[in-house]
PDB file of N, CA and C in Angstrom:
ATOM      1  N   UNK A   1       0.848  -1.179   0.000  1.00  0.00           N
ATOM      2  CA  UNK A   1       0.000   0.000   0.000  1.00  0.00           C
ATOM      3  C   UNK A   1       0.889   1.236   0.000  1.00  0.00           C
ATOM      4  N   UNK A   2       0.496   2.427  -0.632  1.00  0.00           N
ATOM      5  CA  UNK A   2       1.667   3.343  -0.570  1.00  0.00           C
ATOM      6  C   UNK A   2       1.187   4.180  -0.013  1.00  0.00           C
ATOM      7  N   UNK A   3       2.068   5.983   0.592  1.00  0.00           N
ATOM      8  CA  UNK A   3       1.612   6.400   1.551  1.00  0.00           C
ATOM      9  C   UNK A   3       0.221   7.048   1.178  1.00  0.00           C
ATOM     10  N   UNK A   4       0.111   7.483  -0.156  1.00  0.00           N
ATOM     11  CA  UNK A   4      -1.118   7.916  -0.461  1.00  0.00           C
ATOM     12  C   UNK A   4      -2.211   7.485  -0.022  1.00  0.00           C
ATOM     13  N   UNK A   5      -2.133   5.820  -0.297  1.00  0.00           N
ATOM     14  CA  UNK A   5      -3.405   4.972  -0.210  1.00  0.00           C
ATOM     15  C   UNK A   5      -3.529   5.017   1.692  1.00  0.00           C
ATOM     16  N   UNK A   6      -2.364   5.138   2.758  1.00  0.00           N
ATOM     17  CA  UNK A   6      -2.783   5.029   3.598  1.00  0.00           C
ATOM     18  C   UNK A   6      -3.368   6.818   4.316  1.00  0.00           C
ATOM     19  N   UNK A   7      -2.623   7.943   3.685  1.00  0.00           N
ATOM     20  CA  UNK A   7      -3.142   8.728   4.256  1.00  0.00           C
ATOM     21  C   UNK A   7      -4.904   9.004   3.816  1.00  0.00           C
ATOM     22  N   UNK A   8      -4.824   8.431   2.761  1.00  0.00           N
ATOM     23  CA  UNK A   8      -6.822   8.503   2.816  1.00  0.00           C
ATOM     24  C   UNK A   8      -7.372   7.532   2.765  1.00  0.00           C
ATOM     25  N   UNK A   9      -7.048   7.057   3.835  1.00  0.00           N
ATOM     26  CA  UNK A   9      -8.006   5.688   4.384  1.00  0.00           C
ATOM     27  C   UNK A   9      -8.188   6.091   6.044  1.00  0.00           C
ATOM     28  N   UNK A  10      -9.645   5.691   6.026  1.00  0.00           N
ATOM     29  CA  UNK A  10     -10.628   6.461   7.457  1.00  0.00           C
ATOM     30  C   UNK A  10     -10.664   5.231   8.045  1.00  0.00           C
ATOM     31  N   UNK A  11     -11.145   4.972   9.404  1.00  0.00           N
ATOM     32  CA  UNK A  11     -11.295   4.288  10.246  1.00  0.00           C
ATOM     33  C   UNK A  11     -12.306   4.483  11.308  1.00  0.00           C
ATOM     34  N   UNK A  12     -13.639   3.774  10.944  1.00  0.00           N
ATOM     35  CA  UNK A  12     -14.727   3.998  11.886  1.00  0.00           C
ATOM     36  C   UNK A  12     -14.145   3.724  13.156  1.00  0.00           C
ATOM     37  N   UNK A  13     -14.783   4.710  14.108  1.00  0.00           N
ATOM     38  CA  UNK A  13     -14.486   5.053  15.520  1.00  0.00           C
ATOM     39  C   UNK A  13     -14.499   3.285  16.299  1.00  0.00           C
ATOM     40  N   UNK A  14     -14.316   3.156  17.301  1.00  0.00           N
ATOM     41  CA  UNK A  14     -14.683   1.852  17.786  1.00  0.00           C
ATOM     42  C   UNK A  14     -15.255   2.137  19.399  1.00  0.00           C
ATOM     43  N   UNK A  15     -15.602   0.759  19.832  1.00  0.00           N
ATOM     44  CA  UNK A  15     -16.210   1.186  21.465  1.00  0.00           C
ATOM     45  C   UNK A  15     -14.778   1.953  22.233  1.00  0.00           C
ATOM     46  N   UNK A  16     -13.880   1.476  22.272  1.00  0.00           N
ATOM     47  CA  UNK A  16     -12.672   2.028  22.889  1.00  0.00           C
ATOM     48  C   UNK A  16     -12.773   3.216  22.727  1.00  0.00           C
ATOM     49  N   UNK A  17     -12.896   4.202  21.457  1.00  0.00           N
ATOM     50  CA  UNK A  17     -12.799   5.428  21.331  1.00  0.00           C
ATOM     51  C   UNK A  17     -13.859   6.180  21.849  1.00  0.00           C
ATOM     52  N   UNK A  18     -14.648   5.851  22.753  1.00  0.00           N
ATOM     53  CA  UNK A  18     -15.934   6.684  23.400  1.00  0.00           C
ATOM     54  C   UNK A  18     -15.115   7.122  24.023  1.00  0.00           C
ATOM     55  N   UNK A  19     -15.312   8.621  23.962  1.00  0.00           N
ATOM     56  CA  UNK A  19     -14.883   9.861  25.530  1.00  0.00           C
ATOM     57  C   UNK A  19     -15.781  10.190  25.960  1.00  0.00           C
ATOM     58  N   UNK A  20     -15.296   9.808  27.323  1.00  0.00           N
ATOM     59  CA  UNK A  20     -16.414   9.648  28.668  1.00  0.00           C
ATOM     60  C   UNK A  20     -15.954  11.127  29.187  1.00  0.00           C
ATOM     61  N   UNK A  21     -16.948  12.628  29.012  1.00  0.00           N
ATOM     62  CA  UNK A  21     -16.413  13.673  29.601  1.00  0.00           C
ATOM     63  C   UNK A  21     -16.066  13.908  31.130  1.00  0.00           C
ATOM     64  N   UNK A  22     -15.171  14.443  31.649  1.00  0.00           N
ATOM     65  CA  UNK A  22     -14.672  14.214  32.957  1.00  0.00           C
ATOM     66  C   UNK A  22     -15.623  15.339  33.963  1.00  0.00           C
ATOM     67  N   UNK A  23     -16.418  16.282  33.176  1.00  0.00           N
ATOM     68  CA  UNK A  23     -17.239  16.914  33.966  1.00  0.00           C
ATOM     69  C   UNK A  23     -18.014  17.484  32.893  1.00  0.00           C
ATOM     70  N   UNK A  24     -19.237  18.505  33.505  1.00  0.00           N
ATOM     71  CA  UNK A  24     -20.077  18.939  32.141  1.00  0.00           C
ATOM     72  C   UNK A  24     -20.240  20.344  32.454  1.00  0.00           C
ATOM     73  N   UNK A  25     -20.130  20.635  31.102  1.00  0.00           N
ATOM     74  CA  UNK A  25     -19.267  22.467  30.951  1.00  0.00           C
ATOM     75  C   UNK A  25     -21.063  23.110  31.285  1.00  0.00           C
ATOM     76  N   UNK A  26     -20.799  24.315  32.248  1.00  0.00           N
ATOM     77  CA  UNK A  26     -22.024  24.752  32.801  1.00  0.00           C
ATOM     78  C   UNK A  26     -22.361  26.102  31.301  1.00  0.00           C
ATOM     79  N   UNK A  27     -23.596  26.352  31.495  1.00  0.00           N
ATOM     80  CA  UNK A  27     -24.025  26.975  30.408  1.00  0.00           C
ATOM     81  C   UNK A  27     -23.381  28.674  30.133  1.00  0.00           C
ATOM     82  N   UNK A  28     -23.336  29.247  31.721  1.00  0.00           N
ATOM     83  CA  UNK A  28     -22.733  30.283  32.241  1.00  0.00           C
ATOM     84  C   UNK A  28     -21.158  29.991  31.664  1.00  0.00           C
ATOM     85  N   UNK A  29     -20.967  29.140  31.334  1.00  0.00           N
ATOM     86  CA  UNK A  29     -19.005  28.860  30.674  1.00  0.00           C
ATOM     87  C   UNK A  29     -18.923  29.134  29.603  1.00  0.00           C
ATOM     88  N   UNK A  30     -19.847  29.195  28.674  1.00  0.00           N
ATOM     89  CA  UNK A  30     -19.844  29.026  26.893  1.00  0.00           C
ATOM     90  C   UNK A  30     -20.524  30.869  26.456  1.00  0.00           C
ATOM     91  N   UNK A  31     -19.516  30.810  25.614  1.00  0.00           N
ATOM     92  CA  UNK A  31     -19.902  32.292  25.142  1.00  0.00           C
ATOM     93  C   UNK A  31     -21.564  32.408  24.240  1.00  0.00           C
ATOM     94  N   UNK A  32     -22.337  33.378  24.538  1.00  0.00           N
ATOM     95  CA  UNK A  32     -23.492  33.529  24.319  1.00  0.00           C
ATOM     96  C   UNK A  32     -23.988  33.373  23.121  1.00  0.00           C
ATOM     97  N   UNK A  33     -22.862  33.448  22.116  1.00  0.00           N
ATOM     98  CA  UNK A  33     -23.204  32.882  20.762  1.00  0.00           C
ATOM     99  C   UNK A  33     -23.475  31.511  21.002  1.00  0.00           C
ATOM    100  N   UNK A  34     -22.250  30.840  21.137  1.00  0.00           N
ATOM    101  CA  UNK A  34     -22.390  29.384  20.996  1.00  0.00           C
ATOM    102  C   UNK A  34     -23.450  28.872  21.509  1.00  0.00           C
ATOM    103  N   UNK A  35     -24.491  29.491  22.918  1.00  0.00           N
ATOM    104  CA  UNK A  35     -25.281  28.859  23.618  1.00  0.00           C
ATOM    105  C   UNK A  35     -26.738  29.002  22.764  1.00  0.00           C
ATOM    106  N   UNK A  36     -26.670  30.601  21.812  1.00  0.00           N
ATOM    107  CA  UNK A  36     -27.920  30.177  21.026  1.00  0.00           C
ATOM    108  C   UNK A  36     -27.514  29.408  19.857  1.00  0.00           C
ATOM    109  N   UNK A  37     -26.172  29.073  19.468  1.00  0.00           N
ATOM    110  CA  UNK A  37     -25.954  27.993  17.935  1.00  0.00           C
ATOM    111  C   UNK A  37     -26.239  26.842  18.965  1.00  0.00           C
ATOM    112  N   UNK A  38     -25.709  26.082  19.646  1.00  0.00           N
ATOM    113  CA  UNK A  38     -26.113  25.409  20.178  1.00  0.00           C
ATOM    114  C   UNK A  38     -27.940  25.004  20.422  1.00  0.00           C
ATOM    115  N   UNK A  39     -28.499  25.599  21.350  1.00  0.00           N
ATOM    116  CA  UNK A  39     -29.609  25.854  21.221  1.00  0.00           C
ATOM    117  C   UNK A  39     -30.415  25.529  19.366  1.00  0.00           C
ATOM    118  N   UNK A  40     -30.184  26.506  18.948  1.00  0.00           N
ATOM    119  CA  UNK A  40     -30.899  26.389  17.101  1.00  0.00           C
ATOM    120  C   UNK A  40     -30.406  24.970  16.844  1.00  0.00           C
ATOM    121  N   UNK A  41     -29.455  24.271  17.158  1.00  0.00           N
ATOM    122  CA  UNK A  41     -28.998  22.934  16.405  1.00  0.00           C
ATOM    123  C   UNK A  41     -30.128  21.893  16.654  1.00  0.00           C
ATOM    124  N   UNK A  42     -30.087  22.161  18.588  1.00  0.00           N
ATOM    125  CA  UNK A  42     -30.989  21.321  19.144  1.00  0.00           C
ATOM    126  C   UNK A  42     -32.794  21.168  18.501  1.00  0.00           C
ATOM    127  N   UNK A  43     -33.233  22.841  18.181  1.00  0.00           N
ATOM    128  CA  UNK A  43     -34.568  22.491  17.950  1.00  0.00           C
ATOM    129  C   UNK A  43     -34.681  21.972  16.465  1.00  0.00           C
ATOM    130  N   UNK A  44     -33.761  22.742  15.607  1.00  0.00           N
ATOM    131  CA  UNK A  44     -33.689  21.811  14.286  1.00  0.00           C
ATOM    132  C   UNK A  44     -33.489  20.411  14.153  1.00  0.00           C
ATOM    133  N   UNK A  45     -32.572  19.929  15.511  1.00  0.00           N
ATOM    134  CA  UNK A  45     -33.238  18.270  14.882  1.00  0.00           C
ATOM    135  C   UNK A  45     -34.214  17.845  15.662  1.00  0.00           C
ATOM    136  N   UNK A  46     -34.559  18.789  16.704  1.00  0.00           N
ATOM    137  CA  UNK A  46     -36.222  18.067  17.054  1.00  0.00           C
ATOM    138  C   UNK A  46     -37.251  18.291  16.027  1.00  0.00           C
ATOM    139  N   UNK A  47     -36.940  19.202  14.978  1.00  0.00           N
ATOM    140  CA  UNK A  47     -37.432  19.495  13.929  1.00  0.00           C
ATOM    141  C   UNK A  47     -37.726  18.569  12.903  1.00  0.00           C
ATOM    142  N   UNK A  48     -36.260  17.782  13.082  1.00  0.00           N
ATOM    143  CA  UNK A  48     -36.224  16.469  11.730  1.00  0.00           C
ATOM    144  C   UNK A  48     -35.196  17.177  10.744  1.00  0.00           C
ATOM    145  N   UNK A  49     -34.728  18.260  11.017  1.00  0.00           N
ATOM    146  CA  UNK A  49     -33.924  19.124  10.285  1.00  0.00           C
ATOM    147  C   UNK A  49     -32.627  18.721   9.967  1.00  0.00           C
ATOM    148  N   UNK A  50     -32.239  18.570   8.939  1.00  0.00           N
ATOM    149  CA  UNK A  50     -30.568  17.838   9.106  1.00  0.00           C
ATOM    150  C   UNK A  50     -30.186  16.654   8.682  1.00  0.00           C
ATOM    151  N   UNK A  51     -29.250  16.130   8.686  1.00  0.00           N
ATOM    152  CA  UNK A  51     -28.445  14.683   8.114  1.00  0.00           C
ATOM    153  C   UNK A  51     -28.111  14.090   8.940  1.00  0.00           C
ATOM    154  N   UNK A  52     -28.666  12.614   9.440  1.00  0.00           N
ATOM    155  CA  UNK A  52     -27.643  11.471   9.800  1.00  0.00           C
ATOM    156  C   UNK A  52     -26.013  11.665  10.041  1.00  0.00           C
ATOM    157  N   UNK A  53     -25.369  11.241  11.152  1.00  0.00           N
ATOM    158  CA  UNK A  53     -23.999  11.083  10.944  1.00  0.00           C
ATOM    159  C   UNK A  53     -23.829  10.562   9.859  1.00  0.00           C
ATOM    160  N   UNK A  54     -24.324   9.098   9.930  1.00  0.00           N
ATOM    161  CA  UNK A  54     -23.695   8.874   9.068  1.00  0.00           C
ATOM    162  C   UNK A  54     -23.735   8.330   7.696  1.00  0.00           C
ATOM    163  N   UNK A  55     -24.899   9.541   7.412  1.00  0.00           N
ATOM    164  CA  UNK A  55     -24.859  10.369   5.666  1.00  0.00           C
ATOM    165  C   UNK A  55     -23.841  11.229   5.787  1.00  0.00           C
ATOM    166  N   UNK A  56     -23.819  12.356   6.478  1.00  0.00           N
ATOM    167  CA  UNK A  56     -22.666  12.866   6.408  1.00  0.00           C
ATOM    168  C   UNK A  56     -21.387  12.415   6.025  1.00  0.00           C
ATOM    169  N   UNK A  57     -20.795  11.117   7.172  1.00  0.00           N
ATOM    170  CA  UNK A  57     -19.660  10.412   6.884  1.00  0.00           C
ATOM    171  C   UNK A  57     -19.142  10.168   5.468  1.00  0.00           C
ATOM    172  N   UNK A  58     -20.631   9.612   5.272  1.00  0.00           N
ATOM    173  CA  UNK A  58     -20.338   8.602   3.267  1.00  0.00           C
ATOM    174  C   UNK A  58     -20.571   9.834   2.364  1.00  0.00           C
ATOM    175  N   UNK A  59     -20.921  11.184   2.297  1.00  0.00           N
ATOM    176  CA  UNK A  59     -20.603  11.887   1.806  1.00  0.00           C
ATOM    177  C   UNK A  59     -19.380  12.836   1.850  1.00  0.00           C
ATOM    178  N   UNK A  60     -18.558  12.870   2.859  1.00  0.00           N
ATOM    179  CA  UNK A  60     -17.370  13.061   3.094  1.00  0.00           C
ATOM    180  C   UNK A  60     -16.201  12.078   2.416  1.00  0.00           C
ATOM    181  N   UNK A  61     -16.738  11.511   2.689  1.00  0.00           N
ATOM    182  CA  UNK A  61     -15.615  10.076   2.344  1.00  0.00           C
ATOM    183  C   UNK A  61     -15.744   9.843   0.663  1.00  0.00           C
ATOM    184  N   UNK A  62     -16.895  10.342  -0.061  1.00  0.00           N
ATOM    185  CA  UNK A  62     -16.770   9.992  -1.325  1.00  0.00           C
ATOM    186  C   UNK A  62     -16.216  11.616  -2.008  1.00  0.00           C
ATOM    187  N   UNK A  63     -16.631  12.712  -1.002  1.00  0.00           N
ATOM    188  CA  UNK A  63     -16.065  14.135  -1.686  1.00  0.00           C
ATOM    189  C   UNK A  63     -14.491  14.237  -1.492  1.00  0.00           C
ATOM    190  N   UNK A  64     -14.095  13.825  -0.314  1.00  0.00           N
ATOM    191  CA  UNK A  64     -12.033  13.395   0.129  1.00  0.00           C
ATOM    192  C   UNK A  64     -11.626  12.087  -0.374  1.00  0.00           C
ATOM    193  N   UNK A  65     -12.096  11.431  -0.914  1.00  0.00           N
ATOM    194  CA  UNK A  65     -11.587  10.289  -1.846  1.00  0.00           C
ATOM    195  C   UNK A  65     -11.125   9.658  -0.576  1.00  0.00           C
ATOM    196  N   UNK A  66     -11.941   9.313   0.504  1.00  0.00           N
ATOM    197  CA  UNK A  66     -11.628   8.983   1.768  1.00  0.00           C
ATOM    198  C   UNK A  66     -11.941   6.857   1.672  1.00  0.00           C
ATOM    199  N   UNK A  67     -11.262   6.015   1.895  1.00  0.00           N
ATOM    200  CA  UNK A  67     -11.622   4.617   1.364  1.00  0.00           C
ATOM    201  C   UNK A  67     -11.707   3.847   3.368  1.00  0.00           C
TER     202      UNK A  67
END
């Protein structure tokens, strides 16, 4: 395999790679933008608004020639 073929080749995440956060960032911590982008993300997909991970993924992976 040469280095080409290995630098675009992806590797679905596995159970090992779950990060377990070590505490949870209070709302008062995050700058007031982020808390209404945040916020808008949330009601848009209670909305139904948006893409699957992982549509996203396989459309990434076929636009970066990602294998």
């Amino acid at each position: 395999m040469s280095k080409k073929d290995k630098k675009n080749q992806a590797e679905e995440p596995t159970e090992n790679d779950q990060i377990e956060p070590k505490n949870e960032v209070q709302t008062e911590e995050l700058h007031a933008v982020l808390v209404q982008l945040i916020d808008l993300g949330k009601e848009q997909s209670r909305q139904g608004l948006g893409k699957p991970h992982a549509q996203v993924m396989e459309e990434m992976k076929k636009k970066y020639n990602i294998t």
